[in-house]
C-alpha atoms as a PDB file:
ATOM      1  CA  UNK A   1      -4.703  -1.396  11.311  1.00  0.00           C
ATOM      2  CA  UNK A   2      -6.433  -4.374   9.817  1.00  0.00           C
ATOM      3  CA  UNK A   3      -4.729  -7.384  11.021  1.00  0.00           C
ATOM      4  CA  UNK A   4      -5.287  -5.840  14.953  1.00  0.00           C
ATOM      5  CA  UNK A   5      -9.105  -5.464  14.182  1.00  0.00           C
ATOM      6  CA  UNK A   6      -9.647  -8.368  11.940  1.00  0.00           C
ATOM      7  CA  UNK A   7      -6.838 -11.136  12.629  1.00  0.00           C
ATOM      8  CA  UNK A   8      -8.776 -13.939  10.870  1.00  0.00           C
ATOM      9  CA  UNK A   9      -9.156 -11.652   7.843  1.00  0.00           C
ATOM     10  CA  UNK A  10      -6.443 -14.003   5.845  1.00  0.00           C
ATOM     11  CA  UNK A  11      -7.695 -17.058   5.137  1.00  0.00           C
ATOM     12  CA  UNK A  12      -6.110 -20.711   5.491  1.00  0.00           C
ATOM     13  CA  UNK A  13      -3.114 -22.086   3.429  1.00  0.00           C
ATOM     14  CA  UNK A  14      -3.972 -24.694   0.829  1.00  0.00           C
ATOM     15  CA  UNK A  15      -1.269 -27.215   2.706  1.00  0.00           C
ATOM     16  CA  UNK A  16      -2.936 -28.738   5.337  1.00  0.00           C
ATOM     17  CA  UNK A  17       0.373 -29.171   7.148  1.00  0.00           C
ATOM     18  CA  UNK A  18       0.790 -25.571   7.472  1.00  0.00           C
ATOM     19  CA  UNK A  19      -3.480 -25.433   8.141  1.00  0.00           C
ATOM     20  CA  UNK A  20      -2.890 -27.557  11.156  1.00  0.00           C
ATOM     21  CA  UNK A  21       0.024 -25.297  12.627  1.00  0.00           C
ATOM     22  CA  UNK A  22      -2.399 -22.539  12.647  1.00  0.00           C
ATOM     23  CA  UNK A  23      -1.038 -20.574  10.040  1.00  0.00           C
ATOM     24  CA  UNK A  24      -3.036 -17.745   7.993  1.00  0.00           C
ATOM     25  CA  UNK A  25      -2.000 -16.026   4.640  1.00  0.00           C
ATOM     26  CA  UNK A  26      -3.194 -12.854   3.872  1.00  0.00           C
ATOM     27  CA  UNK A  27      -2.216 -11.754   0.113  1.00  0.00           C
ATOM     28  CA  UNK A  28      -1.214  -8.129  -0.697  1.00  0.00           C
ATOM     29  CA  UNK A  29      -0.555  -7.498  -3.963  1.00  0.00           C
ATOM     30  CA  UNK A  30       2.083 -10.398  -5.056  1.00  0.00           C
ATOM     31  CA  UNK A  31       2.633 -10.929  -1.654  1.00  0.00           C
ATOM     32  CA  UNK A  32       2.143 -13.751   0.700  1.00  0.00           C
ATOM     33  CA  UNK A  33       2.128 -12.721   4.688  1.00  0.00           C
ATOM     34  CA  UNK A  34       2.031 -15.971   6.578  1.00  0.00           C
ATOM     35  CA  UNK A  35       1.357 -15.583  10.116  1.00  0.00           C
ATOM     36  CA  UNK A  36      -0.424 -16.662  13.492  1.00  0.00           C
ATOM     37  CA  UNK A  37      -3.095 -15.475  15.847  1.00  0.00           C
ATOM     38  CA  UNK A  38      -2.306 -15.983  19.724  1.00  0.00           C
ATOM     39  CA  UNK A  39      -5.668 -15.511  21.389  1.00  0.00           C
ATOM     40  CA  UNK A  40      -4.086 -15.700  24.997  1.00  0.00           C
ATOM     41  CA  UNK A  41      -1.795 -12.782  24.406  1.00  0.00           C
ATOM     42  CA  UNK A  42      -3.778 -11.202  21.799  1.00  0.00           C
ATOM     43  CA  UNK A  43      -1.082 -10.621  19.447  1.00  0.00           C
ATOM     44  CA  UNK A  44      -0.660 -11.493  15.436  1.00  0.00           C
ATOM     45  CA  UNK A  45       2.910 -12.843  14.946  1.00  0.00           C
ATOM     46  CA  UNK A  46       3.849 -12.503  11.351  1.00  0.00           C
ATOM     47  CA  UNK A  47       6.208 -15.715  10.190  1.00  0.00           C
ATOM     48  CA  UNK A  48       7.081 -15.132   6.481  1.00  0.00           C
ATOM     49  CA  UNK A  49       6.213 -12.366   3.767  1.00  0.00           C
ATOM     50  CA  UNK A  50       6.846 -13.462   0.349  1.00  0.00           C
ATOM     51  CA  UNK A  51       6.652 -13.514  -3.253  1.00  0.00           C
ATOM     52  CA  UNK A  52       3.357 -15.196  -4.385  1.00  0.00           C
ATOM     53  CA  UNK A  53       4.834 -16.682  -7.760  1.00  0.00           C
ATOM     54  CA  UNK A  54       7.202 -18.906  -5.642  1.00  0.00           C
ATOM     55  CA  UNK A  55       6.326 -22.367  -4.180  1.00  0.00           C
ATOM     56  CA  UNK A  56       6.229 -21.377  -0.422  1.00  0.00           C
ATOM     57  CA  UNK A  57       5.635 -24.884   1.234  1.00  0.00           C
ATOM     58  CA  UNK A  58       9.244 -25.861   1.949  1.00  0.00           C
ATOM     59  CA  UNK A  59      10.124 -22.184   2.881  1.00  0.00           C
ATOM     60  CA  UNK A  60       7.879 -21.917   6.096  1.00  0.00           C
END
C-alpha cells in the first residue's frame, strides 16, 4: 500500500487551520482523503473521505 510506504505522499490543505492540525489530503479521483501521520506509533489515521466538488472546511 501507498499511504504505509509513502505517508507524506498527500500534500497540505489550502486552509491553514486544518495545515496547522497536521492534516494531509490525498485526492483520488473526485475524492478528498483527509488524514494524519502519527510518527510515534507509526500509523496513518484517515479523518474524512469526501467529494472534491464540495466545500470541505466546515466538514472536518
Amino acid at each position: 500500500m501507498q499511504q504505509e510506504d509513502f505517508p507524506y505522499k498527500g500534500m497540505q490543505p489550502r486552509y491553514s487551520i486544518l495545515r496547522r492540525q497536521g492534516y494531509r489530503v490525498l485526492i483520488v479521483e473526485r475524492h478528498l482523503i483527509f488524514y494524519k501521520v502519527n510518527e510515534a506509533e507509526k500509523i496513518v489515521c484517515i479523518y474524512a473521505v469526501m467529494d472534491g466538488r464540495r466545500e470541505y472546511r466546515s466538514l472536518i
